[in-house]
PDB file of N, CA and C in Angstrom:
ATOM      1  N   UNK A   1     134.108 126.104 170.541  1.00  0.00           N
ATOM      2  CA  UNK A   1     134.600 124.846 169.977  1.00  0.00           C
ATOM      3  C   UNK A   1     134.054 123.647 170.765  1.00  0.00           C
ATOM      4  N   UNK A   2     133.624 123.778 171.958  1.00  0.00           N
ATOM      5  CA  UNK A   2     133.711 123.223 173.530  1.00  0.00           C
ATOM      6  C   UNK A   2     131.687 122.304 172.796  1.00  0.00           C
ATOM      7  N   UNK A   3     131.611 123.548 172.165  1.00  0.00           N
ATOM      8  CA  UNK A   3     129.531 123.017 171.437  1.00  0.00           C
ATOM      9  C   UNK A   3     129.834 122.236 170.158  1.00  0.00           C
ATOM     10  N   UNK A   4     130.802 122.576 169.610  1.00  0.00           N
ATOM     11  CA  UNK A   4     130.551 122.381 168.284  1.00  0.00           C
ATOM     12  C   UNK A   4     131.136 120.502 168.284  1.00  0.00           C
ATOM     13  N   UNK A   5     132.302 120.146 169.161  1.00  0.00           N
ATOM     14  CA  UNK A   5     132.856 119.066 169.189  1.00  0.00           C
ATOM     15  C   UNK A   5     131.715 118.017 170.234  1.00  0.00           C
ATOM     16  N   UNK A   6     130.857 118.988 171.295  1.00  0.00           N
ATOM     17  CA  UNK A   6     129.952 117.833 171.972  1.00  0.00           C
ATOM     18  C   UNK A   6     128.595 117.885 170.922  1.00  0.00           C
ATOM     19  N   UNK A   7     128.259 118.276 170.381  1.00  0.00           N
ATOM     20  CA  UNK A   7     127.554 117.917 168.773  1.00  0.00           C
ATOM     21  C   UNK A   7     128.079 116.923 167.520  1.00  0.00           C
ATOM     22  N   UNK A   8     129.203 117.212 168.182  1.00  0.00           N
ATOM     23  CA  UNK A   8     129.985 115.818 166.998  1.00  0.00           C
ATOM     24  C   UNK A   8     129.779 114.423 167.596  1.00  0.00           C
ATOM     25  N   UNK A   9     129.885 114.583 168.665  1.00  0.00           N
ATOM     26  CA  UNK A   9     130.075 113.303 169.785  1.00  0.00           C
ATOM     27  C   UNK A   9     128.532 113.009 169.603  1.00  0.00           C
ATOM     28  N   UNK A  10     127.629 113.862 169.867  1.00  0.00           N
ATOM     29  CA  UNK A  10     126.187 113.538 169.966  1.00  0.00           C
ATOM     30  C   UNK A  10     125.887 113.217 168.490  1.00  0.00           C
ATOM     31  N   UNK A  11     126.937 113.195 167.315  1.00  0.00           N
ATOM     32  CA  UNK A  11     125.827 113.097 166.094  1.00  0.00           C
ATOM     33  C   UNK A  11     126.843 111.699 166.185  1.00  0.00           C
ATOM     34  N   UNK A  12     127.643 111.547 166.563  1.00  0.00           N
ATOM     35  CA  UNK A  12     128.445 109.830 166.041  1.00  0.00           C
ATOM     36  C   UNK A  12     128.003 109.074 166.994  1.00  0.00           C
ATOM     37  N   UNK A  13     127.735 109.242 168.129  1.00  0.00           N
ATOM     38  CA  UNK A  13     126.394 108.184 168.992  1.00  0.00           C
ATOM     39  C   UNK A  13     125.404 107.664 168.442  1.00  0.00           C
ATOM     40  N   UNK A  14     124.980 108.497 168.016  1.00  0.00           N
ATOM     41  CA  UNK A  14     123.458 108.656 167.118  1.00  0.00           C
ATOM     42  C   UNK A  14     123.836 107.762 166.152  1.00  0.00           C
ATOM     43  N   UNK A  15     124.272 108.111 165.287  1.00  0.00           N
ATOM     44  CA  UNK A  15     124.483 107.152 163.916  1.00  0.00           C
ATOM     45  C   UNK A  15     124.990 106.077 164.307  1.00  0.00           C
ATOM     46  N   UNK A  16     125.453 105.539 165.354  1.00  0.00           N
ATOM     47  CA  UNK A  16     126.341 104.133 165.213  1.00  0.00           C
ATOM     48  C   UNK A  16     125.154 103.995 166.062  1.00  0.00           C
ATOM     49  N   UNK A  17     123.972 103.994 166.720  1.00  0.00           N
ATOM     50  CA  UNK A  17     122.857 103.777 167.413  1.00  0.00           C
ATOM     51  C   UNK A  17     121.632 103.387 166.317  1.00  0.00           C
ATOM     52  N   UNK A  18     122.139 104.253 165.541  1.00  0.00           N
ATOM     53  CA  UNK A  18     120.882 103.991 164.005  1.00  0.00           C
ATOM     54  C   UNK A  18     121.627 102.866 163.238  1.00  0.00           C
ATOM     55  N   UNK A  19     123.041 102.939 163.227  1.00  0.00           N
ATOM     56  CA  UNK A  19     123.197 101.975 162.107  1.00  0.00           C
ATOM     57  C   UNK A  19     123.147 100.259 162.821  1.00  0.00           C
ATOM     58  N   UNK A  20     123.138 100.354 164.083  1.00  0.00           N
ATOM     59  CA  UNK A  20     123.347  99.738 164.693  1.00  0.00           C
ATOM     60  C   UNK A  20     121.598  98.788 164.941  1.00  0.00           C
ATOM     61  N   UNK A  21     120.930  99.646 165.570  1.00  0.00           N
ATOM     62  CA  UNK A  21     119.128  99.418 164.963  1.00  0.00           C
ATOM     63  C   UNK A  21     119.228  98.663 163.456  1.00  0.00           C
ATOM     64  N   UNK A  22     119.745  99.544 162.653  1.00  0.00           N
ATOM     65  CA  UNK A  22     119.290  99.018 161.397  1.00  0.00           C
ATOM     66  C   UNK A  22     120.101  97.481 160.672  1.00  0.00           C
ATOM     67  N   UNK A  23     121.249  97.331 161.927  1.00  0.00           N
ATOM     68  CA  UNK A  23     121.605  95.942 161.207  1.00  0.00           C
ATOM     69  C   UNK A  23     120.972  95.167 161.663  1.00  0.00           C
ATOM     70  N   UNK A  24     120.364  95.287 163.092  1.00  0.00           N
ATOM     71  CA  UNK A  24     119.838  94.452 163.940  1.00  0.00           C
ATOM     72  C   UNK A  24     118.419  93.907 163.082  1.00  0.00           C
ATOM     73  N   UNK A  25     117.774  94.839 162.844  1.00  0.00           N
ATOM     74  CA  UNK A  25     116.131  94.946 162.013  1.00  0.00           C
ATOM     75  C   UNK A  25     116.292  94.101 160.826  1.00  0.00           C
ATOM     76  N   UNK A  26     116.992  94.101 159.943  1.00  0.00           N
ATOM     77  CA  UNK A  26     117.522  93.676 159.063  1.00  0.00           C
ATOM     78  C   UNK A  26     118.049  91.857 159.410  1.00  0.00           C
ATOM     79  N   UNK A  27     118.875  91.943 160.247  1.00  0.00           N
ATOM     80  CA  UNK A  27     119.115  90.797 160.317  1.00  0.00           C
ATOM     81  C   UNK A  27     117.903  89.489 160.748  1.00  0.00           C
ATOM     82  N   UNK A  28     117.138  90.368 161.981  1.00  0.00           N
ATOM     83  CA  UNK A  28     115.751  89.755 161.942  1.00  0.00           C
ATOM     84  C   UNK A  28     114.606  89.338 160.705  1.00  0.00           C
ATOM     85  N   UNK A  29     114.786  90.440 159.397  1.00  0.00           N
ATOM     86  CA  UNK A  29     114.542  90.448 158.497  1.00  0.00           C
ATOM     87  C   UNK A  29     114.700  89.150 157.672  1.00  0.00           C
ATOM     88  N   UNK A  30     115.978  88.963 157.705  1.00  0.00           N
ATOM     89  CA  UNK A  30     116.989  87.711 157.040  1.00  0.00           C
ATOM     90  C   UNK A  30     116.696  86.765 157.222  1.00  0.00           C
ATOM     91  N   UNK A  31     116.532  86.202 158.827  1.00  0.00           N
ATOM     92  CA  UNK A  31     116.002  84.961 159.403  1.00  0.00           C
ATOM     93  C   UNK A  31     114.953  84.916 159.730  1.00  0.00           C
ATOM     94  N   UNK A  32     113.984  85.817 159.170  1.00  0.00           N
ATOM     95  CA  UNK A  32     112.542  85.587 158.812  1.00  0.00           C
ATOM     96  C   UNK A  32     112.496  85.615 160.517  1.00  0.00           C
ATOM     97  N   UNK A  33     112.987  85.990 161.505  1.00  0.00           N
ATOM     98  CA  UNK A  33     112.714  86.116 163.012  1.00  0.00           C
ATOM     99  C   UNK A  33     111.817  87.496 163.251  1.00  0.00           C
ATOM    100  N   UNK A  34     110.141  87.512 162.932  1.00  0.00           N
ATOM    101  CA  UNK A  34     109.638  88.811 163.016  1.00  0.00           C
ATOM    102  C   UNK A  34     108.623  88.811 164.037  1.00  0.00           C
ATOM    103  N   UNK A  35     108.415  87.463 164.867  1.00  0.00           N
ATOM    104  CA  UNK A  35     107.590  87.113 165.753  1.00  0.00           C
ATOM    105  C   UNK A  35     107.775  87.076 166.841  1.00  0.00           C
ATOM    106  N   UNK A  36     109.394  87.190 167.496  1.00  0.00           N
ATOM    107  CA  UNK A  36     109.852  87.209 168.822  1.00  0.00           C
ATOM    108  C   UNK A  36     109.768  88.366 169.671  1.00  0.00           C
ATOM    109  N   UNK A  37     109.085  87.768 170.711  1.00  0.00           N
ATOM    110  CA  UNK A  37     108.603  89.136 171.436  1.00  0.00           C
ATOM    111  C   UNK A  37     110.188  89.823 172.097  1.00  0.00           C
ATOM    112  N   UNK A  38     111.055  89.455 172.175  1.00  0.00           N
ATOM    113  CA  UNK A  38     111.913  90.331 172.686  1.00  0.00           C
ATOM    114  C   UNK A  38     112.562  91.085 171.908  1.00  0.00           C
ATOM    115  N   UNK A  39     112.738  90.502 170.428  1.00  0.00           N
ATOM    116  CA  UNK A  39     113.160  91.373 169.418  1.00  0.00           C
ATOM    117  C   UNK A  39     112.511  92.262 169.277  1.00  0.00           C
ATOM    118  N   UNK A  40     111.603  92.054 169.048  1.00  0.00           N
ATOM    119  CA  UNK A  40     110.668  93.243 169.030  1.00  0.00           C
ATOM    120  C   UNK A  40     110.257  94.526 169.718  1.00  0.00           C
ATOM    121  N   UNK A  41     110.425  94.002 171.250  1.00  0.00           N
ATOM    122  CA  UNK A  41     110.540  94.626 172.599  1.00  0.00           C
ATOM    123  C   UNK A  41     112.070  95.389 172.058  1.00  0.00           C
ATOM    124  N   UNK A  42     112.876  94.743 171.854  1.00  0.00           N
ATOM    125  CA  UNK A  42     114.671  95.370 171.568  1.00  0.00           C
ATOM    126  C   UNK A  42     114.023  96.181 170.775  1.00  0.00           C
ATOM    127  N   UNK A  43     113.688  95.870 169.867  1.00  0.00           N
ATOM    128  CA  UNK A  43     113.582  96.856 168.971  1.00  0.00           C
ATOM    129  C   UNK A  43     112.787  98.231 169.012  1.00  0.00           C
ATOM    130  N   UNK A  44     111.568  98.168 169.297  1.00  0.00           N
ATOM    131  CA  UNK A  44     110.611  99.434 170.311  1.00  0.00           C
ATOM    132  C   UNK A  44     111.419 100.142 171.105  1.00  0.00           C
ATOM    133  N   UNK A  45     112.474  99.476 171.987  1.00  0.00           N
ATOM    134  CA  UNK A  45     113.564 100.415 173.374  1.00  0.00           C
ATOM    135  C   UNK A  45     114.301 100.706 172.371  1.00  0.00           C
ATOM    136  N   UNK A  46     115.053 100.246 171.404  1.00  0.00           N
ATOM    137  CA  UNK A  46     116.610 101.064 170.870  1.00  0.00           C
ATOM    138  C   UNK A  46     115.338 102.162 169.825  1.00  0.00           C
ATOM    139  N   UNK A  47     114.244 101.883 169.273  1.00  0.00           N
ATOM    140  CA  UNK A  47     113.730 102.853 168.646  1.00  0.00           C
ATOM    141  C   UNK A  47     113.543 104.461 169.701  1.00  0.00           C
ATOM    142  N   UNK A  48     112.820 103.696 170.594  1.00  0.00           N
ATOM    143  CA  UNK A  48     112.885 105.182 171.692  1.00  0.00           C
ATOM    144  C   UNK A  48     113.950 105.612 172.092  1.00  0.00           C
ATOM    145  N   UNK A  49     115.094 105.033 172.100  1.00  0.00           N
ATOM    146  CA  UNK A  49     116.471 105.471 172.777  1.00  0.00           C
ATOM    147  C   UNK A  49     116.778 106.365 171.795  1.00  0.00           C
ATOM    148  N   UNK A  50     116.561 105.852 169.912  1.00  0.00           N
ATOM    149  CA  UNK A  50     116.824 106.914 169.516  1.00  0.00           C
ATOM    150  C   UNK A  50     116.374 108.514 169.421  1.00  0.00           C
ATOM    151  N   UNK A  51     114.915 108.307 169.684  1.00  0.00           N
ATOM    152  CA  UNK A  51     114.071 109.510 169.733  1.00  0.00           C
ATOM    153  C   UNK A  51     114.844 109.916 170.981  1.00  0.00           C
ATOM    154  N   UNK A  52     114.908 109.703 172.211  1.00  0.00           N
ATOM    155  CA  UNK A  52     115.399 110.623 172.735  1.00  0.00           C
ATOM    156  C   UNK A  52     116.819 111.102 172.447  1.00  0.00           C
ATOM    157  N   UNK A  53     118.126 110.524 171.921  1.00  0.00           N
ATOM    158  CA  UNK A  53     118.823 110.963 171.624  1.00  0.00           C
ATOM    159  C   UNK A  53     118.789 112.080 170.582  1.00  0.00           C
ATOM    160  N   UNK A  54     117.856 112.450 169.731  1.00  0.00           N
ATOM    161  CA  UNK A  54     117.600 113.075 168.926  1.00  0.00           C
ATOM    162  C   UNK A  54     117.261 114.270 169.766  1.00  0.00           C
ATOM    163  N   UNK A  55     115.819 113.674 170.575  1.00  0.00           N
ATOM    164  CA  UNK A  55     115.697 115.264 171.017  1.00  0.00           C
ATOM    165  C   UNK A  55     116.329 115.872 172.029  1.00  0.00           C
ATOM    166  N   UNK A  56     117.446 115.430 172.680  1.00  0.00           N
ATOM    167  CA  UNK A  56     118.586 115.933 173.684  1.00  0.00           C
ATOM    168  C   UNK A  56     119.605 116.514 173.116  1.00  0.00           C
ATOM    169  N   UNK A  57     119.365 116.542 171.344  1.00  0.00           N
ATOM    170  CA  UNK A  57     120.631 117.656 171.185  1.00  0.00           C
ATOM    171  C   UNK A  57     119.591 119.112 170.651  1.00  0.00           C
ATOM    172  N   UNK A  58     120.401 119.867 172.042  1.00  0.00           N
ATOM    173  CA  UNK A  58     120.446 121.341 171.611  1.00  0.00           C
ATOM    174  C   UNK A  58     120.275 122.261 170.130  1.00  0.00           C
ATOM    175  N   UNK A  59     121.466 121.895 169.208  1.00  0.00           N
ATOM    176  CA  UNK A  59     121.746 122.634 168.280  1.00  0.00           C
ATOM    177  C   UNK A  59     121.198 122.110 166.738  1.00  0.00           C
ATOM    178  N   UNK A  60     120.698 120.917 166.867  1.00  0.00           N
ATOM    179  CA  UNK A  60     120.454 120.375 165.605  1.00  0.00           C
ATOM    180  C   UNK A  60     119.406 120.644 164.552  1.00  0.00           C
ATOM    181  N   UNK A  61     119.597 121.456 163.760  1.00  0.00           N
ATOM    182  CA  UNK A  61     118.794 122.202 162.593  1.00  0.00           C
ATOM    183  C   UNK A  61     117.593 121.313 162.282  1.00  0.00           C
ATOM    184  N   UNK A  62     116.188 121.748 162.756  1.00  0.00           N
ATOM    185  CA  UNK A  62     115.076 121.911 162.663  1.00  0.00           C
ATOM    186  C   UNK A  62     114.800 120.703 161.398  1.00  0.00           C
ATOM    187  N   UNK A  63     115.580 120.771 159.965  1.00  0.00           N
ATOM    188  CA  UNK A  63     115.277 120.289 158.982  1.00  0.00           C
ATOM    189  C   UNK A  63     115.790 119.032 158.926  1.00  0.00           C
ATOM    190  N   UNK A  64     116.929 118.659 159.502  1.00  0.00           N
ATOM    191  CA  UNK A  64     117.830 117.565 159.915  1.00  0.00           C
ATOM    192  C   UNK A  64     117.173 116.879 160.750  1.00  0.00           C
ATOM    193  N   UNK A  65     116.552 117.113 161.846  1.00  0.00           N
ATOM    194  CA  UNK A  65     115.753 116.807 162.827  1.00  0.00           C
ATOM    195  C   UNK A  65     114.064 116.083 162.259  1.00  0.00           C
ATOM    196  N   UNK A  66     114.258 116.417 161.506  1.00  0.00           N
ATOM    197  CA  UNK A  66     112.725 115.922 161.009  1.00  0.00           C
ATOM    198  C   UNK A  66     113.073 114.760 160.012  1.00  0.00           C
ATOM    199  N   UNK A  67     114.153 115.147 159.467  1.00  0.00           N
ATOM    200  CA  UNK A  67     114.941 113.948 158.451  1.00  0.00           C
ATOM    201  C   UNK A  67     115.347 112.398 159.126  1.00  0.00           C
ATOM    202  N   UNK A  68     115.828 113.135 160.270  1.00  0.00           N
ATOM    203  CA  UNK A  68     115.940 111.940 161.221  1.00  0.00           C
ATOM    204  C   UNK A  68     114.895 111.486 161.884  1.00  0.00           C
ATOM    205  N   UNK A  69     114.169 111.976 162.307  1.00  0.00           N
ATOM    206  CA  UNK A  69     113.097 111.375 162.460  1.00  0.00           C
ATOM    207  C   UNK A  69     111.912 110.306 162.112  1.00  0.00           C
ATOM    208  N   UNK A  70     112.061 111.202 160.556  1.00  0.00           N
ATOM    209  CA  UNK A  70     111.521 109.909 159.128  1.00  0.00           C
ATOM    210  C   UNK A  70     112.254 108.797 159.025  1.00  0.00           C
ATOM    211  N   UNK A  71     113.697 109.072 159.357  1.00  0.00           N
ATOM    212  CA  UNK A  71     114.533 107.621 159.315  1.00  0.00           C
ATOM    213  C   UNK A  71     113.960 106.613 160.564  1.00  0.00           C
ATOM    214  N   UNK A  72     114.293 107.097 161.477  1.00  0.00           N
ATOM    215  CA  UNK A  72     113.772 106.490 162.464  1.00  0.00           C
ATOM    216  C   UNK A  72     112.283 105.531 162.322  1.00  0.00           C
ATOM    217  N   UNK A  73     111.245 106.609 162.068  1.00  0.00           N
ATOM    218  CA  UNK A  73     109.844 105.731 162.213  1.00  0.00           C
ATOM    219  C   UNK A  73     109.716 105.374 160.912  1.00  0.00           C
ATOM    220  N   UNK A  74     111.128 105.270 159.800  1.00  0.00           N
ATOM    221  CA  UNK A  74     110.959 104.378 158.523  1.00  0.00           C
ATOM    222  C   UNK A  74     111.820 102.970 159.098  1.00  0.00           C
ATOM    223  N   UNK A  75     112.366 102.716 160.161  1.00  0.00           N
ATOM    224  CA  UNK A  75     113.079 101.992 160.641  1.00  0.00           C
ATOM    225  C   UNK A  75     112.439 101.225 161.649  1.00  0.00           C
ATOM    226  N   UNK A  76     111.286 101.857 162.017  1.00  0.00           N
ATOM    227  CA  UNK A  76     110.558 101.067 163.122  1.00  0.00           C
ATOM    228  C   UNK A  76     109.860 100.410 162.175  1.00  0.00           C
ATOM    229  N   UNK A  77     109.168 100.570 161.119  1.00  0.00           N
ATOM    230  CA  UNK A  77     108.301 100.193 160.338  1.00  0.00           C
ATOM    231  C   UNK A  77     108.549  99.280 159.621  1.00  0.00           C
ATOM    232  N   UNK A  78     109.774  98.801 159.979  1.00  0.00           N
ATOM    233  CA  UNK A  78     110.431  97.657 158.830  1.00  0.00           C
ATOM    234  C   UNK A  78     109.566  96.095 159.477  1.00  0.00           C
ATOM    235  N   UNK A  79     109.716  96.163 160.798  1.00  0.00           N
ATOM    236  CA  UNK A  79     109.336  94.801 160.938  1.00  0.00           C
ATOM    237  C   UNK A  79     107.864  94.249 160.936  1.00  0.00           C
ATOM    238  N   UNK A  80     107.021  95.509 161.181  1.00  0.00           N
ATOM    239  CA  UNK A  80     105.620  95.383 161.044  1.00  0.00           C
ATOM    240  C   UNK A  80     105.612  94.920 159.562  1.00  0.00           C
ATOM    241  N   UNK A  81     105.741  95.858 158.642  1.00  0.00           N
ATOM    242  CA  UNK A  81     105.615  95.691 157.256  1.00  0.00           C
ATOM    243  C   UNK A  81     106.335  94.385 156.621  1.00  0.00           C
ATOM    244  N   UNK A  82     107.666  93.660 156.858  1.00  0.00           N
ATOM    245  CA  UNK A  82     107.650  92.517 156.908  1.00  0.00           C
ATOM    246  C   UNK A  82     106.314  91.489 156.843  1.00  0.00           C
ATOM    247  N   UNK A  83     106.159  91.554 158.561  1.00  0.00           N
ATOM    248  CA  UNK A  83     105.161  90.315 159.030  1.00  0.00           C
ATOM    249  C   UNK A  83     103.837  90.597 157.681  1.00  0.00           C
ATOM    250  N   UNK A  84     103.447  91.813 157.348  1.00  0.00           N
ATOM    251  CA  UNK A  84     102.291  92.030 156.521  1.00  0.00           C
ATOM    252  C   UNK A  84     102.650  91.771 155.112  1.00  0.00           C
ATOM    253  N   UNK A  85     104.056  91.804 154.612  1.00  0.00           N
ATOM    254  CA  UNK A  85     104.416  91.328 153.191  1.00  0.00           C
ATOM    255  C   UNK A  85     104.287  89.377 153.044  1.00  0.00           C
ATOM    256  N   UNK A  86     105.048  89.023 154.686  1.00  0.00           N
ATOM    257  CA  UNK A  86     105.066  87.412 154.838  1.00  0.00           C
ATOM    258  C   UNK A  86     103.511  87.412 155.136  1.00  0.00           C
ATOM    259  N   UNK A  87     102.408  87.977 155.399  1.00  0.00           N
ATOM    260  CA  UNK A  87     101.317  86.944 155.602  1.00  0.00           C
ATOM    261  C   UNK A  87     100.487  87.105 154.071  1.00  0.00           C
ATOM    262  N   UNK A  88     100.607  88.422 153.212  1.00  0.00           N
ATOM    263  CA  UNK A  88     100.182  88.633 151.899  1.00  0.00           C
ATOM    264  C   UNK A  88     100.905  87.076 151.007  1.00  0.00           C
ATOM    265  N   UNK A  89     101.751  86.825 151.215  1.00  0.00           N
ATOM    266  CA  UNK A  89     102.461  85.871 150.837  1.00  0.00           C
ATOM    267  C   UNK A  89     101.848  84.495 151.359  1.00  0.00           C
ATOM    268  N   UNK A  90     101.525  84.303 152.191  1.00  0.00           N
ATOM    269  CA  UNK A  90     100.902  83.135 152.965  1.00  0.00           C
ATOM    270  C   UNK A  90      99.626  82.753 151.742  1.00  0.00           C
ATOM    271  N   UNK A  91      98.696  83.882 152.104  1.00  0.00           N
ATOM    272  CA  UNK A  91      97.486  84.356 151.612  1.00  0.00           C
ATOM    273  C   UNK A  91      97.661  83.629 150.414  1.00  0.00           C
ATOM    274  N   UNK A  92      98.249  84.346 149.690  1.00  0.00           N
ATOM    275  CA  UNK A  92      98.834  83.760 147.942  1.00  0.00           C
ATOM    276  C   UNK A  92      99.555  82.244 147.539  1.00  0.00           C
ATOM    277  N   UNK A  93     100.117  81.936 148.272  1.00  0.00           N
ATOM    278  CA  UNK A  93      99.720  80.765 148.004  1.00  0.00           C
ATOM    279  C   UNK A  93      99.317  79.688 148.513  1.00  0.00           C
ATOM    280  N   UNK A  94      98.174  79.796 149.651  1.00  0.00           N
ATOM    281  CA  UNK A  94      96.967  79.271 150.107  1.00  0.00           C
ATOM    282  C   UNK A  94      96.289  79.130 149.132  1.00  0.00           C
ATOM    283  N   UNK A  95      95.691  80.376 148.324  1.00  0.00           N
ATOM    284  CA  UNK A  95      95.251  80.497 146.472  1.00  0.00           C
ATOM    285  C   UNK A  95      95.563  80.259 146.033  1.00  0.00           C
ATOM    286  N   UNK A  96      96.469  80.017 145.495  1.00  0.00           N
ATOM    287  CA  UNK A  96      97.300  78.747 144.205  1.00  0.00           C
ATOM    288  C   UNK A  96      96.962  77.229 144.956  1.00  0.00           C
ATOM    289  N   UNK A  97      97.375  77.288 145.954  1.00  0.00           N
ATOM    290  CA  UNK A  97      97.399  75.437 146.529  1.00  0.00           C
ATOM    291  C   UNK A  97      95.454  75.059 146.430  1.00  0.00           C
ATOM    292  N   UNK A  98      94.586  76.135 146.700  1.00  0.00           N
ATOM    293  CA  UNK A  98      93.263  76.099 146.775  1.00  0.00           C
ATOM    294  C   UNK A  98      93.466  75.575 144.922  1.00  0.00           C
ATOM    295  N   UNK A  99      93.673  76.590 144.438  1.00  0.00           N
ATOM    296  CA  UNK A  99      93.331  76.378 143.222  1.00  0.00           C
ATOM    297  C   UNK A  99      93.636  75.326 142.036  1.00  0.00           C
ATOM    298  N   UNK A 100      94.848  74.974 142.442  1.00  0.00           N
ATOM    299  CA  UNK A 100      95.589  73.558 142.003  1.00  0.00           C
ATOM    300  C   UNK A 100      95.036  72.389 142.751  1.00  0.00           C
ATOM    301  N   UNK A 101      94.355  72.108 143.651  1.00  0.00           N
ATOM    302  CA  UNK A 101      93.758  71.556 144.006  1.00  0.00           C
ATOM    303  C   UNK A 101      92.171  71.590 143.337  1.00  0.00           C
ATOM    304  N   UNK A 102      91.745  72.740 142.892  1.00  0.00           N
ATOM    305  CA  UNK A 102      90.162  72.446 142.387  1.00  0.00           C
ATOM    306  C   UNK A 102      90.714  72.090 140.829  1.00  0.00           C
ATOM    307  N   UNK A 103      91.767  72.068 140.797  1.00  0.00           N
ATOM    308  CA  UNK A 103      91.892  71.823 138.799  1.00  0.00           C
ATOM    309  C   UNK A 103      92.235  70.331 138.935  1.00  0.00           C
ATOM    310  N   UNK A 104      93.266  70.178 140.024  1.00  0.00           N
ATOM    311  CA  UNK A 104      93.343  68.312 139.988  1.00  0.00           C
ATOM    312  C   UNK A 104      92.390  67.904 140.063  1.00  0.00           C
ATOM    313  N   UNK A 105      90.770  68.283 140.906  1.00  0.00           N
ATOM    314  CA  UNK A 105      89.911  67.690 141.407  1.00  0.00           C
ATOM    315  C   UNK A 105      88.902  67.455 140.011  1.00  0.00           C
ATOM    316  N   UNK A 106      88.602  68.395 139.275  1.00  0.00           N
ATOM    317  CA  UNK A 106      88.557  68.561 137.749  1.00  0.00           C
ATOM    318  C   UNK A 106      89.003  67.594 136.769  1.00  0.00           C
ATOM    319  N   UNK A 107      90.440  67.567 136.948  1.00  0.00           N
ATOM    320  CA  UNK A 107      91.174  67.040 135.863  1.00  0.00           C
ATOM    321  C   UNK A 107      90.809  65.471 136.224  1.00  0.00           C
ATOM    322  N   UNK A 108      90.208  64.689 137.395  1.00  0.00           N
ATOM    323  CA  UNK A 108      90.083  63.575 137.954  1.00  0.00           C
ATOM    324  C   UNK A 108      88.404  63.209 137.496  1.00  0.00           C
ATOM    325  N   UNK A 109      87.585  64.189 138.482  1.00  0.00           N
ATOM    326  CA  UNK A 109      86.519  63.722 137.441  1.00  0.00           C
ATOM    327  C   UNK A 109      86.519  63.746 135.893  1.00  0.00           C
ATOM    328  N   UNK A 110      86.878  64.214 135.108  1.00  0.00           N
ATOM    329  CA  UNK A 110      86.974  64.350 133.909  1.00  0.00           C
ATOM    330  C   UNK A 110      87.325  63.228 133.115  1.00  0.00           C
ATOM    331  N   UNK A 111      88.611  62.610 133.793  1.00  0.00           N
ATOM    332  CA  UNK A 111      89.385  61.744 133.921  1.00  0.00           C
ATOM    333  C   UNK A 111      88.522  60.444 134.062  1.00  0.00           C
ATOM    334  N   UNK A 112      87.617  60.265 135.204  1.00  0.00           N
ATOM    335  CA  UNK A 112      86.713  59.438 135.214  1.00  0.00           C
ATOM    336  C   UNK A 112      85.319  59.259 134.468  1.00  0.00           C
ATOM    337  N   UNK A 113      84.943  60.171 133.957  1.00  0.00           N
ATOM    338  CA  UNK A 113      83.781  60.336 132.934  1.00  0.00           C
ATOM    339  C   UNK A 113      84.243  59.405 131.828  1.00  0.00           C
ATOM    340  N   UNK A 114      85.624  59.753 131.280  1.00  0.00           N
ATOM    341  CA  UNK A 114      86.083  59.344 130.086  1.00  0.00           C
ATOM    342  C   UNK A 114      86.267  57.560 129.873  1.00  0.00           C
ATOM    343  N   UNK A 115      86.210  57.265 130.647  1.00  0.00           N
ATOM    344  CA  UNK A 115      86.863  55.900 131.710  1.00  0.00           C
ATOM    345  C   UNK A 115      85.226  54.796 130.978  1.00  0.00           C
TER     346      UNK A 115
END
């Protein structure tokens, strides 16, 4: 009973450690905060804290273990992929402002021909 209850303890660490990562990531998310090096740094240490908590339990089924795992480096991956959705976004409408700009520039000579 003495394994089965310090496996309980080790799986409710864990999860309030993950859910805990994941409000944090998220909230950085929110306030568009994806550039601060200490968040980021926080975030890399509570990511490894979780890997090792993972692999310090003894008993935890092989298949579960790999499940968590995917959570994990789907959780690290949030803030990279952010910064690369916000600069695709940048990108886009740099191209519209480029491009609304060559149609005003257009619509002006045109404008002046007629004149």
């Amino acid at each position: 009973a003495t394994m089965f209850h310090l496996h309980r303890v080790q799986e409710h660490s864990f999860h309030m450690a993950f859910l805990g990562l994941e409000r944090y990531v998220q909230k950085l998310v929110d306030e568009e905060n994806l550039d601060d090096r200490a968040s980021n740094r926080k975030v890399s240490m509570l990511v490894q804290n979780l890997f090792l908590q993972l692999s310090s339990w003894r008993d935890v089924p092989e298949e579960e273990a790999v499940q968590l795992r995917e959570k994990i480096n789907s959780l690290a991956q949030t803030l990279p992929k952010a910064r690369e959705r916000r600069a695709q976004l940048e990108e886009q409408r740099k191209k519209e402002a480029e491009e609304a700009a060559a149609a005003a520039a257009a619509a002006a000579a045109a404008a002046e021909e007629a004149a």
